[in-house]
PDB file of N, CA and C in Angstrom:
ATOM      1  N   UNK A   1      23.081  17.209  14.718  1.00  0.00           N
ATOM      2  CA  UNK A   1      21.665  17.004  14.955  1.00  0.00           C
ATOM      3  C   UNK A   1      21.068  16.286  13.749  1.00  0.00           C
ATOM      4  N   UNK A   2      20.363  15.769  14.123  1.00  0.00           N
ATOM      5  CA  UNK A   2      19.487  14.962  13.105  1.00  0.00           C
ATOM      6  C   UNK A   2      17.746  14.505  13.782  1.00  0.00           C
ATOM      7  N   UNK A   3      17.357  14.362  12.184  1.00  0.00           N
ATOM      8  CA  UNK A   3      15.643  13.861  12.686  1.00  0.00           C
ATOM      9  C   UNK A   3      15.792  12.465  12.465  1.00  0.00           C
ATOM     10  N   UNK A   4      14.496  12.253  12.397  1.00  0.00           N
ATOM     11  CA  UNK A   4      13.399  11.075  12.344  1.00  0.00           C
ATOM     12  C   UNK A   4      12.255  10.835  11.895  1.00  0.00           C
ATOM     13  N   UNK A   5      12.125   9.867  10.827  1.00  0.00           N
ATOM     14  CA  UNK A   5      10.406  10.021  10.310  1.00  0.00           C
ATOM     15  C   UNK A   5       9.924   9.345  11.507  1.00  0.00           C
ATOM     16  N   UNK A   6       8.994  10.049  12.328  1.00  0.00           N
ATOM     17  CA  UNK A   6       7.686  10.153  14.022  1.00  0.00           C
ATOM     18  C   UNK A   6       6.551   9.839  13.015  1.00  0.00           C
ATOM     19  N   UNK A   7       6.173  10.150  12.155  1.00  0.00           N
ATOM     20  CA  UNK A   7       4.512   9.438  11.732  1.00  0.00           C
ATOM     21  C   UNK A   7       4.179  10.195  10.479  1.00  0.00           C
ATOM     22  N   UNK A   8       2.848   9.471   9.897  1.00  0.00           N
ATOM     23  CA  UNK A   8       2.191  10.635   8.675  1.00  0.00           C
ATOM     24  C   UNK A   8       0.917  10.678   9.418  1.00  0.00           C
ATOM     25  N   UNK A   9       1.082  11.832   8.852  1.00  0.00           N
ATOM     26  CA  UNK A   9      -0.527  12.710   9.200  1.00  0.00           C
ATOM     27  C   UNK A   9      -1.507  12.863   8.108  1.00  0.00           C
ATOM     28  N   UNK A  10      -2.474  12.365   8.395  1.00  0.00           N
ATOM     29  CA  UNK A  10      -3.986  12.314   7.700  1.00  0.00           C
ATOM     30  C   UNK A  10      -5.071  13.368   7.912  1.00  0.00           C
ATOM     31  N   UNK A  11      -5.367  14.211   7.840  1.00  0.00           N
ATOM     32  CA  UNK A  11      -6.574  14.792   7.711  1.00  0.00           C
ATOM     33  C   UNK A  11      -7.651  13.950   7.638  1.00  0.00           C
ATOM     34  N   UNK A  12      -8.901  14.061   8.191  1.00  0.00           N
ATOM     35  CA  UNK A  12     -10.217  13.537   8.749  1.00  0.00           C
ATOM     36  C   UNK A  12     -11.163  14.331   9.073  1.00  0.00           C
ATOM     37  N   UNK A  13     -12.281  14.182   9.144  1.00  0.00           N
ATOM     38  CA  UNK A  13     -13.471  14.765   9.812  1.00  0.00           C
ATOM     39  C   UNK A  13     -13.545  13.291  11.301  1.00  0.00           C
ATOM     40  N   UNK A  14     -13.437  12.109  11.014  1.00  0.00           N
ATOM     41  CA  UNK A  14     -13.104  11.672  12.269  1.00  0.00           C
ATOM     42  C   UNK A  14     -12.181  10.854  12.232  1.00  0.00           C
ATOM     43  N   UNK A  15     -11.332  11.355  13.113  1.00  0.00           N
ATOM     44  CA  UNK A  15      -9.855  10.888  13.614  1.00  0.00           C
ATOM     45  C   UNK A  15      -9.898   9.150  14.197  1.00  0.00           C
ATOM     46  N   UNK A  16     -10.682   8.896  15.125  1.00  0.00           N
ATOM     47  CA  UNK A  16     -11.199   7.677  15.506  1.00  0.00           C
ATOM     48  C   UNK A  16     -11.560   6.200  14.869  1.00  0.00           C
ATOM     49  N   UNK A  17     -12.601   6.880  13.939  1.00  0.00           N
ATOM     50  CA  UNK A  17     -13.345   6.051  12.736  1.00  0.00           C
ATOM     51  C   UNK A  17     -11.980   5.889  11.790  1.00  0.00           C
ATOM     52  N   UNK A  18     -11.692   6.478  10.887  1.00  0.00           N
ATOM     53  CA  UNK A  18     -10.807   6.352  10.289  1.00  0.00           C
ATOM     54  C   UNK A  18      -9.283   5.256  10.868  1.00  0.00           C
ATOM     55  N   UNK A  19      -8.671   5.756  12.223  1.00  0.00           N
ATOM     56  CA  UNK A  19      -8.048   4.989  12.539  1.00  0.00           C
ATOM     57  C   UNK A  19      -8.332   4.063  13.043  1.00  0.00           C
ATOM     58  N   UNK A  20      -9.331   3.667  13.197  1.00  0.00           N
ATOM     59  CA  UNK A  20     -10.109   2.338  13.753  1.00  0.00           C
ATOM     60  C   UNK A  20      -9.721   1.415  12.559  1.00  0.00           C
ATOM     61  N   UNK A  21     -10.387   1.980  11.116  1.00  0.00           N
ATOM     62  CA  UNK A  21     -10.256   1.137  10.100  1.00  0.00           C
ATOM     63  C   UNK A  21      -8.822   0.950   9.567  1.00  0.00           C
ATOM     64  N   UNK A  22      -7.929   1.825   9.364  1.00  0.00           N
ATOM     65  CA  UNK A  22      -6.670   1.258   9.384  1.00  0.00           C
ATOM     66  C   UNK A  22      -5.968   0.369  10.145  1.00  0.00           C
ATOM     67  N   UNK A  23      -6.467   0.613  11.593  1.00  0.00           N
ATOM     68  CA  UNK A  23      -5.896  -0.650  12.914  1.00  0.00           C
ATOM     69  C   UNK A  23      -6.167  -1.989  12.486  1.00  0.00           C
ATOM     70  N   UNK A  24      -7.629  -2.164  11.841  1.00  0.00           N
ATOM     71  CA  UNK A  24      -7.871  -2.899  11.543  1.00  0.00           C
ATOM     72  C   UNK A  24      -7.183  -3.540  10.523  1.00  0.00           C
ATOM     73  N   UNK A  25      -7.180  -2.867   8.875  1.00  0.00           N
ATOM     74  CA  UNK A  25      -6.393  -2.867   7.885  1.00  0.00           C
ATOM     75  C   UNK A  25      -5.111  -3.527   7.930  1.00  0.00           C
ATOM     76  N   UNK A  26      -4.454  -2.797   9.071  1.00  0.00           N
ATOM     77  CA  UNK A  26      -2.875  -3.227   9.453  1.00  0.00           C
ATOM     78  C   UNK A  26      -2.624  -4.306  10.192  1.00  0.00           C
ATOM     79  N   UNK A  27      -3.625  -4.117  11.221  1.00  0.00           N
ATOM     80  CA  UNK A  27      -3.842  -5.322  12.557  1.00  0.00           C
ATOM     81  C   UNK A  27      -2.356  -4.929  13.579  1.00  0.00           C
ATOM     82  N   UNK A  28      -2.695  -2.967  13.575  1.00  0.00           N
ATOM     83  CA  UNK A  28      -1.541  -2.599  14.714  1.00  0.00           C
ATOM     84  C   UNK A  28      -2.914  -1.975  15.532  1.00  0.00           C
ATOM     85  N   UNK A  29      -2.813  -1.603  16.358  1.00  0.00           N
ATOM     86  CA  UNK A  29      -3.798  -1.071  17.281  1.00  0.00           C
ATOM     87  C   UNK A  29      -3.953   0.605  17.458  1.00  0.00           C
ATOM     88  N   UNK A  30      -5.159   0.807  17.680  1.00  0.00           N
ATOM     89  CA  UNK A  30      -4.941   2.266  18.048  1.00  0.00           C
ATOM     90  C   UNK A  30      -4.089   2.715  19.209  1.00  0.00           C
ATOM     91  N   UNK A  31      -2.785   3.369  19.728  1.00  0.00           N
ATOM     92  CA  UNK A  31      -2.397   3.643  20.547  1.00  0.00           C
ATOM     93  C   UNK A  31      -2.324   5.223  21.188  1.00  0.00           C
ATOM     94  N   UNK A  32      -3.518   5.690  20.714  1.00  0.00           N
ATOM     95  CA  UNK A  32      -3.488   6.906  21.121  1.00  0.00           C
ATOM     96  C   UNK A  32      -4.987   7.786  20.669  1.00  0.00           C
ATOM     97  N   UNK A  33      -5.542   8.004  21.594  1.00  0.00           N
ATOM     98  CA  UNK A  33      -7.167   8.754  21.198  1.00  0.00           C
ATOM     99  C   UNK A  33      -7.647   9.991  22.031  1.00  0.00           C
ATOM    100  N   UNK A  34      -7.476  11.186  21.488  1.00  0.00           N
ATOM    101  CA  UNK A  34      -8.069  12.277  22.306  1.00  0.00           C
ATOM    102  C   UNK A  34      -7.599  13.641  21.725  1.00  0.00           C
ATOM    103  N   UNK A  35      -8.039  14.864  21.721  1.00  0.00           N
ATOM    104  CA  UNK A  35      -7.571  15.779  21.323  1.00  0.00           C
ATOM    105  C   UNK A  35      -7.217  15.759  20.063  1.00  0.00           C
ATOM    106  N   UNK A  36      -8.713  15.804  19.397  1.00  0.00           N
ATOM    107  CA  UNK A  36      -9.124  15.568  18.141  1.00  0.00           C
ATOM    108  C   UNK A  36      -7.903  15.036  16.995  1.00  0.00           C
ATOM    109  N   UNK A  37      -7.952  13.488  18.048  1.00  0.00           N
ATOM    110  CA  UNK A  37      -6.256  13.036  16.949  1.00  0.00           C
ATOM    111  C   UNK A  37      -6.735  11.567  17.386  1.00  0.00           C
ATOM    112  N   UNK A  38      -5.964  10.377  16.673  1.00  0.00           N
ATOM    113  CA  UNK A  38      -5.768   8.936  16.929  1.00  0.00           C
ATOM    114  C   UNK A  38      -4.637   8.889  16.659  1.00  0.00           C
ATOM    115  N   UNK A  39      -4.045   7.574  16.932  1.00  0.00           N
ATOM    116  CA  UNK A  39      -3.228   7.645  16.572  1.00  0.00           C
ATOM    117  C   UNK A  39      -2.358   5.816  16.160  1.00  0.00           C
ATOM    118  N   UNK A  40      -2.495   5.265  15.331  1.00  0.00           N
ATOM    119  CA  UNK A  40      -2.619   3.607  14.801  1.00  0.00           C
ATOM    120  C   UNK A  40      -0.590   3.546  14.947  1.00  0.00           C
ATOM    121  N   UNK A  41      -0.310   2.843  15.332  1.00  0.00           N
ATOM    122  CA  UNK A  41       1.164   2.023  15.579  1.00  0.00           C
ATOM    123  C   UNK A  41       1.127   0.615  15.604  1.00  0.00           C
ATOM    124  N   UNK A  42       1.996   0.390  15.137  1.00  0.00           N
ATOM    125  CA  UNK A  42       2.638  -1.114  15.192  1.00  0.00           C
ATOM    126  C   UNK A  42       2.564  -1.455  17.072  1.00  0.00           C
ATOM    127  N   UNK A  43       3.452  -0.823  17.447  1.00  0.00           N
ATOM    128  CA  UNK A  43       3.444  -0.580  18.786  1.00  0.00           C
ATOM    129  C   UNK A  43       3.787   0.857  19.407  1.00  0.00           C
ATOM    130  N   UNK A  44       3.998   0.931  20.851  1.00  0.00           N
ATOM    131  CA  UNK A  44       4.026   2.370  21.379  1.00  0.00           C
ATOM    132  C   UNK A  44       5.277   2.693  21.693  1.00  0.00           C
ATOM    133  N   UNK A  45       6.033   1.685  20.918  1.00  0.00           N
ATOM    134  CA  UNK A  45       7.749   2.591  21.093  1.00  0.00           C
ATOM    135  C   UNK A  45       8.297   1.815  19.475  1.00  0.00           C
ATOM    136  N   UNK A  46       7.508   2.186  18.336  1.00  0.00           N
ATOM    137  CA  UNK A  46       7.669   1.402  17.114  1.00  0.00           C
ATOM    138  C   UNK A  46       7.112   2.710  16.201  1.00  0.00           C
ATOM    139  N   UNK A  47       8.115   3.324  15.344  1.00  0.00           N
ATOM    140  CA  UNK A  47       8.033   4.831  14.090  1.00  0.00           C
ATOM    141  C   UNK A  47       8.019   4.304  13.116  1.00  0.00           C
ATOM    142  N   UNK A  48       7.642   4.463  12.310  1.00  0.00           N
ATOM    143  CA  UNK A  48       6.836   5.541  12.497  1.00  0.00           C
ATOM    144  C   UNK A  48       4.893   5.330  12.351  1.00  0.00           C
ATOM    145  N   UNK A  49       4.066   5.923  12.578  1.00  0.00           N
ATOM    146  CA  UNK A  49       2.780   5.615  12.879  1.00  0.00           C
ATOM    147  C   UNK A  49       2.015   6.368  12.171  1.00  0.00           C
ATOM    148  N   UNK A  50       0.813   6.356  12.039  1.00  0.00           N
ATOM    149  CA  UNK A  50      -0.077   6.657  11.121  1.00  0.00           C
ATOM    150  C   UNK A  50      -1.016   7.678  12.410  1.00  0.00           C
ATOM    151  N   UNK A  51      -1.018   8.890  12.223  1.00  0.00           N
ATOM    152  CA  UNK A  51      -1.571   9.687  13.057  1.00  0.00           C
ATOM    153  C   UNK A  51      -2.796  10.740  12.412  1.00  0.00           C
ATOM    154  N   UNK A  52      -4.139  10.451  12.389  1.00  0.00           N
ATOM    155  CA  UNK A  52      -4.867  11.001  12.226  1.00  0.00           C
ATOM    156  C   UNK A  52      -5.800  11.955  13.381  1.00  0.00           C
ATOM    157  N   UNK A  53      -5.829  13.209  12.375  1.00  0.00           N
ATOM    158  CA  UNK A  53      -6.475  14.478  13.012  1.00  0.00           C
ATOM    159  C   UNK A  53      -7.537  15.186  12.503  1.00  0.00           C
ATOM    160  N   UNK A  54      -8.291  15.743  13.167  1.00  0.00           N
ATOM    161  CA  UNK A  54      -9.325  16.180  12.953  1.00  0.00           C
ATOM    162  C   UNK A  54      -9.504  17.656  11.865  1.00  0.00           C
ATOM    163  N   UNK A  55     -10.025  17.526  11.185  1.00  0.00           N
ATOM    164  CA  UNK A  55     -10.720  18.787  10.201  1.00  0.00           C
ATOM    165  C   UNK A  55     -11.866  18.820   9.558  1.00  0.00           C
ATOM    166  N   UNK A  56     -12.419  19.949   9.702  1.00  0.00           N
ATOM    167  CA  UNK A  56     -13.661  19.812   9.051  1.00  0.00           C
ATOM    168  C   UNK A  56     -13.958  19.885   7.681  1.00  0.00           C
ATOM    169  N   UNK A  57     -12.863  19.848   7.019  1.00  0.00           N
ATOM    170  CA  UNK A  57     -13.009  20.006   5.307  1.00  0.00           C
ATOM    171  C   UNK A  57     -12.918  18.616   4.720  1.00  0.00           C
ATOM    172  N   UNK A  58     -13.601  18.051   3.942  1.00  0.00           N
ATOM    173  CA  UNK A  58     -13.802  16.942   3.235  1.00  0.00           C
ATOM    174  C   UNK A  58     -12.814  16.747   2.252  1.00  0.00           C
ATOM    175  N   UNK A  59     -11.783  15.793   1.835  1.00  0.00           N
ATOM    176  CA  UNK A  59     -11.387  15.325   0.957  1.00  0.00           C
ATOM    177  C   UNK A  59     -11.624  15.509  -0.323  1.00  0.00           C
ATOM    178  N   UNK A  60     -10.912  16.706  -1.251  1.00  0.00           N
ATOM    179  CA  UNK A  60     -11.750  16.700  -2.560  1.00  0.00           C
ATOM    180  C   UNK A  60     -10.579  16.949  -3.874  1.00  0.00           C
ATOM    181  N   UNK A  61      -9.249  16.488  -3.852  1.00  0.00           N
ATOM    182  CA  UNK A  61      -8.611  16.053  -4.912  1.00  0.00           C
ATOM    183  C   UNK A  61      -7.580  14.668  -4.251  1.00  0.00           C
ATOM    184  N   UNK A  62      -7.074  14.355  -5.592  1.00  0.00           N
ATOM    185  CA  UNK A  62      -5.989  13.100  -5.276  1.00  0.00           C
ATOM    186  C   UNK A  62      -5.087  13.545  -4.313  1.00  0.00           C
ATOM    187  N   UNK A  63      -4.530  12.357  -3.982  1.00  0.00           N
ATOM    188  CA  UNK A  63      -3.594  12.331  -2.575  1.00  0.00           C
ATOM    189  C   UNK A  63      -2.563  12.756  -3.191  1.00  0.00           C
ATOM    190  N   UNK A  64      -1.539  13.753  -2.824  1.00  0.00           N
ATOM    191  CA  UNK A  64      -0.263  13.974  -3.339  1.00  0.00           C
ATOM    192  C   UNK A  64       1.283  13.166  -2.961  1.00  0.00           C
ATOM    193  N   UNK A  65       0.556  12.276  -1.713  1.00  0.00           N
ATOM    194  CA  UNK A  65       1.222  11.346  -1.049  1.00  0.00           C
ATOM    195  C   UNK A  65       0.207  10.096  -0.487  1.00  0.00           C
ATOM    196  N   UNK A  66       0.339   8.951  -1.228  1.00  0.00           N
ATOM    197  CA  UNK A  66       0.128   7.924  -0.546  1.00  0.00           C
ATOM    198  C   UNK A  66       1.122   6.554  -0.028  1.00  0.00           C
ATOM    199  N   UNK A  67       0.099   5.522   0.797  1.00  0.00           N
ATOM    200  CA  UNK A  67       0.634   4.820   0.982  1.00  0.00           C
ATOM    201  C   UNK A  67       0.949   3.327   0.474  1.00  0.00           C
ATOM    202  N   UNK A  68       1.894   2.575   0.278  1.00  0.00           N
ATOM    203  CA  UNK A  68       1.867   1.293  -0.222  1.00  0.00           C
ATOM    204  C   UNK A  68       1.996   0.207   1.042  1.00  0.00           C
ATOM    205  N   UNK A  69       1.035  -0.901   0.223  1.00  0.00           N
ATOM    206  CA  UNK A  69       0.595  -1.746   1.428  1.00  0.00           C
ATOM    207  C   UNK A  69       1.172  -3.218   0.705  1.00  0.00           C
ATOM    208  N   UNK A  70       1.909  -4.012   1.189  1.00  0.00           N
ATOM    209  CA  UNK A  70       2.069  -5.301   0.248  1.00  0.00           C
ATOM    210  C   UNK A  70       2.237  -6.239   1.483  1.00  0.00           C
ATOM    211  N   UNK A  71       1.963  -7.401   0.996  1.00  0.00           N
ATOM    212  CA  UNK A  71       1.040  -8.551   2.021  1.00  0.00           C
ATOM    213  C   UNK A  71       2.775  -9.318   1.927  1.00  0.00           C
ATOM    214  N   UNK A  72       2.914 -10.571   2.545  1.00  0.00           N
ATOM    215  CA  UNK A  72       4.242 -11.589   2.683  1.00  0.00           C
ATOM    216  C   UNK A  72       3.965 -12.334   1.898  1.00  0.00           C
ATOM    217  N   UNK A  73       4.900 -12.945   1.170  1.00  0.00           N
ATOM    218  CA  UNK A  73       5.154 -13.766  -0.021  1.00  0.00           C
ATOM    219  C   UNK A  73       4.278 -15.238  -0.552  1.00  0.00           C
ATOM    220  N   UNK A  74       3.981 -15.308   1.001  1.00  0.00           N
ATOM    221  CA  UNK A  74       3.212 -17.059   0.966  1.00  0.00           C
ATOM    222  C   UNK A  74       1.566 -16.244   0.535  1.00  0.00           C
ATOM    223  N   UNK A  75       1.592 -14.813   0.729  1.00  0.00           N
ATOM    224  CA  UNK A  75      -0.083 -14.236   0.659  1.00  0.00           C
ATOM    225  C   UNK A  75      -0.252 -14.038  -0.844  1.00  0.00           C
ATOM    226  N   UNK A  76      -1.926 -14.137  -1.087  1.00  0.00           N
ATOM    227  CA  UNK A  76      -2.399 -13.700  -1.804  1.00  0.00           C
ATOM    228  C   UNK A  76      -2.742 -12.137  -2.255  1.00  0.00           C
ATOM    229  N   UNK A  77      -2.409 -11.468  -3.387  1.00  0.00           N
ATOM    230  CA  UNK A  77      -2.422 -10.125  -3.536  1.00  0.00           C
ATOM    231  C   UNK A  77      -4.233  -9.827  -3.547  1.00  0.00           C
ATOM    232  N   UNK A  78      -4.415 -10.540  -4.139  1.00  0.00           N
ATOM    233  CA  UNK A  78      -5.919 -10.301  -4.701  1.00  0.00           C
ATOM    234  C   UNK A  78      -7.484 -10.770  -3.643  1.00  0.00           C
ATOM    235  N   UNK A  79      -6.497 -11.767  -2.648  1.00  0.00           N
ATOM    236  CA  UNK A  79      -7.467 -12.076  -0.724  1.00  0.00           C
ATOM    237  C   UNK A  79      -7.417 -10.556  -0.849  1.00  0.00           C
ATOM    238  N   UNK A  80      -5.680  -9.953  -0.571  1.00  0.00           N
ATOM    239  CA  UNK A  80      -5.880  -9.539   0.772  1.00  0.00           C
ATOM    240  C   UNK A  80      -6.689  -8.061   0.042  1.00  0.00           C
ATOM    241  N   UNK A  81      -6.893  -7.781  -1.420  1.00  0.00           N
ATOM    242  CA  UNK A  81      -7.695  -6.455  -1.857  1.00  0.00           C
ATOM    243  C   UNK A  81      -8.977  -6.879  -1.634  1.00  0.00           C
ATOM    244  N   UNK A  82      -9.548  -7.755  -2.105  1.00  0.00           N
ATOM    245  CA  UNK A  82     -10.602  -8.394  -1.832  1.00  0.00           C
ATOM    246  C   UNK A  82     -11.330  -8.055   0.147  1.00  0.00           C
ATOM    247  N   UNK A  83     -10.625  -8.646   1.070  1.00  0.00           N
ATOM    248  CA  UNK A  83     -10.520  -8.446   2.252  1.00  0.00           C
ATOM    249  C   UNK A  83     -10.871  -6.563   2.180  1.00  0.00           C
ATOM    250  N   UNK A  84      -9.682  -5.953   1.670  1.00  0.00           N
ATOM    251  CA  UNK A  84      -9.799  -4.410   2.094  1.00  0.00           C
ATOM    252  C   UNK A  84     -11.249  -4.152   1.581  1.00  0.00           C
ATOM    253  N   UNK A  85     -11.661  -4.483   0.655  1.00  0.00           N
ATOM    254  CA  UNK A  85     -12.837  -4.072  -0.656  1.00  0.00           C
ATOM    255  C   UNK A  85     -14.337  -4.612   0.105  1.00  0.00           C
ATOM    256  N   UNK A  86     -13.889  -5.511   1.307  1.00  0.00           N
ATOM    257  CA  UNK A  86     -14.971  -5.974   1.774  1.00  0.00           C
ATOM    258  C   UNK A  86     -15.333  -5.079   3.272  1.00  0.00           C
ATOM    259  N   UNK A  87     -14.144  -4.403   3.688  1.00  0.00           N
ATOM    260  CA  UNK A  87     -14.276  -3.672   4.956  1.00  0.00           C
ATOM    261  C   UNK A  87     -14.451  -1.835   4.487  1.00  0.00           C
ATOM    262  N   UNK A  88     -14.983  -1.765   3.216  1.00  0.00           N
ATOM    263  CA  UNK A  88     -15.183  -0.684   2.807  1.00  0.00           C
ATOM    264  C   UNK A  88     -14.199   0.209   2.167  1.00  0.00           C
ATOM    265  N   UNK A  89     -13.187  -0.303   1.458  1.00  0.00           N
ATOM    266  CA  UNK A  89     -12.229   0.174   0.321  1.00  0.00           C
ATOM    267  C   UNK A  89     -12.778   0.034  -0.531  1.00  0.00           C
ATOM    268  N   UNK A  90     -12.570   0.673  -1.653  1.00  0.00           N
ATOM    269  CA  UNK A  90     -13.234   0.858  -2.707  1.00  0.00           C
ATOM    270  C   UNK A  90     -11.524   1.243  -4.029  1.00  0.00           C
ATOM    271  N   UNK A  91     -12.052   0.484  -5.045  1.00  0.00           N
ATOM    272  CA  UNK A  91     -11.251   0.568  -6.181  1.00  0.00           C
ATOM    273  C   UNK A  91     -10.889   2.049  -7.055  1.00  0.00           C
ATOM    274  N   UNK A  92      -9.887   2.623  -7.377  1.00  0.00           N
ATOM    275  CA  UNK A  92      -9.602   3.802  -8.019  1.00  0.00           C
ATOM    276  C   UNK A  92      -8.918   3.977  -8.854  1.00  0.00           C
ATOM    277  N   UNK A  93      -8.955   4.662  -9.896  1.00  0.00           N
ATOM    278  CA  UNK A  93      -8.423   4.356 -11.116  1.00  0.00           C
ATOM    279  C   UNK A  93      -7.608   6.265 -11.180  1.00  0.00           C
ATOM    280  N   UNK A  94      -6.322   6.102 -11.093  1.00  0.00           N
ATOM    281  CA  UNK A  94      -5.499   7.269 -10.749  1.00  0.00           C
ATOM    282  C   UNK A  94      -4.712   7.593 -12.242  1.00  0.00           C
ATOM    283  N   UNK A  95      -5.135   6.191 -12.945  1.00  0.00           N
ATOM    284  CA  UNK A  95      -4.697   6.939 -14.276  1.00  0.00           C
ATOM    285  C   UNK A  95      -3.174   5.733 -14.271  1.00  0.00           C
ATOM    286  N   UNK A  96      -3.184   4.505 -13.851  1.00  0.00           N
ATOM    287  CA  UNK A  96      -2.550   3.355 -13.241  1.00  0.00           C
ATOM    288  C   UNK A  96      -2.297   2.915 -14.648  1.00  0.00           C
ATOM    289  N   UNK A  97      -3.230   2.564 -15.334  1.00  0.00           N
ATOM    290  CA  UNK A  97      -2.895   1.482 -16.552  1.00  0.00           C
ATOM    291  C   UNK A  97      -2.682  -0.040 -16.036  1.00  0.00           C
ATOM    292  N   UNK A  98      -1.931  -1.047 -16.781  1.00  0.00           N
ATOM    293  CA  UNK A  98      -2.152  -1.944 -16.428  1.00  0.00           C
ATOM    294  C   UNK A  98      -0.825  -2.119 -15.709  1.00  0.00           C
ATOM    295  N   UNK A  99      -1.034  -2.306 -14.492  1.00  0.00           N
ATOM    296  CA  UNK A  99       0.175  -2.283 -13.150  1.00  0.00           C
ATOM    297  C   UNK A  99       0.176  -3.753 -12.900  1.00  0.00           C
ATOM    298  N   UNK A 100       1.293  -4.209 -12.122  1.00  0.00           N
ATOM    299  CA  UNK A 100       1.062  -5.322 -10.714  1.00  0.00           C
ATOM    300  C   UNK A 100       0.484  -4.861  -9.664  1.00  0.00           C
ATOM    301  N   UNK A 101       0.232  -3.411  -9.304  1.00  0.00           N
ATOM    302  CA  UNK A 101       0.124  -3.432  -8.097  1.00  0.00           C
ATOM    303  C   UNK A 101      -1.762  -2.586  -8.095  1.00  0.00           C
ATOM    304  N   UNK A 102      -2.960  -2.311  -7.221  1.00  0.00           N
ATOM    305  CA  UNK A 102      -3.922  -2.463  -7.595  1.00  0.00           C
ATOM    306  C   UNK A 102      -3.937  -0.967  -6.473  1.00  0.00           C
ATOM    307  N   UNK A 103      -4.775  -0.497  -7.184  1.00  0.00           N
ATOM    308  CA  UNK A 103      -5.036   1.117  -6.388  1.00  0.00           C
ATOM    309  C   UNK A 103      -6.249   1.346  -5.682  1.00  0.00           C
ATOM    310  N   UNK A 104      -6.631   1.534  -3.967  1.00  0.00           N
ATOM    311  CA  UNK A 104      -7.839   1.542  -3.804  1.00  0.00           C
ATOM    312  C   UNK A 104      -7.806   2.853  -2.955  1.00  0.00           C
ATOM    313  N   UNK A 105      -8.970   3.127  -2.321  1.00  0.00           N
ATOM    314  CA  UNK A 105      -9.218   4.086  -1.235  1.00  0.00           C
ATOM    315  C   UNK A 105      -9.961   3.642   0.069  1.00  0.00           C
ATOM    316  N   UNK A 106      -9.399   4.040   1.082  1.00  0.00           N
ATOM    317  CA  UNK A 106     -10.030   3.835   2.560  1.00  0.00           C
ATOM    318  C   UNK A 106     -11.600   4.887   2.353  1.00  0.00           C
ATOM    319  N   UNK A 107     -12.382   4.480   3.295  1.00  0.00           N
ATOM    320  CA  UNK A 107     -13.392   4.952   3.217  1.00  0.00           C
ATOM    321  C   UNK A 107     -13.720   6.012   3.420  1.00  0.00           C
ATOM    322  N   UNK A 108     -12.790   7.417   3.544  1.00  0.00           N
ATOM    323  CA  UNK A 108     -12.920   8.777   3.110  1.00  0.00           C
ATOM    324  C   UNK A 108     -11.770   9.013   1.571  1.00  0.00           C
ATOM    325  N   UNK A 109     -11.285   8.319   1.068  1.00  0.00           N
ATOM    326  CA  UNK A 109     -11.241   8.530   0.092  1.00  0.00           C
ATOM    327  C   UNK A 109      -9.872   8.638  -0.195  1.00  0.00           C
ATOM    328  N   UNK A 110      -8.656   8.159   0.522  1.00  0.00           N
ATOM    329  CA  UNK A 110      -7.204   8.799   0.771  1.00  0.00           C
ATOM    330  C   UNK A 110      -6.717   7.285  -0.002  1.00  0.00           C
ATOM    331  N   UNK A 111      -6.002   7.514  -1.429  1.00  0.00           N
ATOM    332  CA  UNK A 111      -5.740   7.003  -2.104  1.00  0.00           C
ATOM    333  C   UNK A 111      -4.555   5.488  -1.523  1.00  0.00           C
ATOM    334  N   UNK A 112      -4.280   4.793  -1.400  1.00  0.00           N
ATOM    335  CA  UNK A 112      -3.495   3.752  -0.955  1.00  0.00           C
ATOM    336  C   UNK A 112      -2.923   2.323  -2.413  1.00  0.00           C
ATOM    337  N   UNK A 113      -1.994   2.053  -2.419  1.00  0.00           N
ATOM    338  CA  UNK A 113      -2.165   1.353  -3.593  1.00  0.00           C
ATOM    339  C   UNK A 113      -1.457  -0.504  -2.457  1.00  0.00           C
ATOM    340  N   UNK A 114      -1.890  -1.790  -3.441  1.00  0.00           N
ATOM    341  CA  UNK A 114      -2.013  -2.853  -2.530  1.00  0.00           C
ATOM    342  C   UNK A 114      -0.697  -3.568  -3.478  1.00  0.00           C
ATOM    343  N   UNK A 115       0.410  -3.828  -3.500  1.00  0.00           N
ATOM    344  CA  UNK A 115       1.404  -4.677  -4.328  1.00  0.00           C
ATOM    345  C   UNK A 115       1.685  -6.046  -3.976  1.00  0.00           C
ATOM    346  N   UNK A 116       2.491  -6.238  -5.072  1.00  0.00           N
ATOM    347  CA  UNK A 116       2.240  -8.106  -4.927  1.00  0.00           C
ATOM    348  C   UNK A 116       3.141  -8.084  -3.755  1.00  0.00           C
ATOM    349  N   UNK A 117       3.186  -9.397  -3.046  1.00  0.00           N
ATOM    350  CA  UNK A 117       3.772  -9.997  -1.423  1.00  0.00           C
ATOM    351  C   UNK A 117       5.414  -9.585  -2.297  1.00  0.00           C
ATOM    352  N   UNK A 118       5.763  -9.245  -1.499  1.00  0.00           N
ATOM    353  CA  UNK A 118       7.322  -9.264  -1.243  1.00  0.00           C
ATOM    354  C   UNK A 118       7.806  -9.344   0.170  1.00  0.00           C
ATOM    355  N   UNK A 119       9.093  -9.449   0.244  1.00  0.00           N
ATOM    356  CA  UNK A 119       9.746 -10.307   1.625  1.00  0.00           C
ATOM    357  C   UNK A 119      10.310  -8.976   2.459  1.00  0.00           C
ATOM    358  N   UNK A 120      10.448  -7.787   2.073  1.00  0.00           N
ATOM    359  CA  UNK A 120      10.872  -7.164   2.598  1.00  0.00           C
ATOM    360  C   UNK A 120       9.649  -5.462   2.022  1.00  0.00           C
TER     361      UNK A 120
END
């Protein structure tokens, strides 16, 4: 027997909103909405997916797990933060120093960091 990484799970106050803005972020679609959950995929037979759920407790230390996001080689690192920073990401300083790669937060606050284009 064996598993499979099936998705990460996010905590939210809204499941919807939140994965709306990652669909966007990613440019995979929401493929799943109801029963206080969303749920953002590449596609609907494509793992693993970004599955957010509902709670009523607010976000109030660093992420103990985040995610890394890096753009394709011909892209710009600093569009595509710029781009996130304009759809309501916001810049965070996790204690980084001076990196290549640039640390922000989605708009409840769930830490994500943006690295230079690589091919794989």
């Amino acid at each position: 027997m064996s598993v499979r990484w099936y998705s990460i799970v996010i905590d939210t106050p809204d499941p919807l909103g939140l994965a709306t803005w990652w669909s966007k972020t990613l440019g995979w679609p929401v493929i799943y909405e109801g029963d206080g959950e969303a749920v953002v995929s590449e596609s609907e037979t494509h793992e693993p997916g970004l599955c957010f759920v509902k709670v009523d407790d607010p976000k109030t230390v660093k992420n103990r797990l985040h995610i890394d996001l890096a753009s394709w080689p011909d892209d710009d690192q600093e569009a595509e933060v710029q781009r996130l920073l304009d759809r309501g990401a916001t810049r965070v300083d996790v204690g980084q120093g001076d990196v290549s790669w640039v640390v922000l937060a989605d708009p409840e606050g769930n830490e994500f960091c943006v690295l230079t284009p690589r091919d794989v």
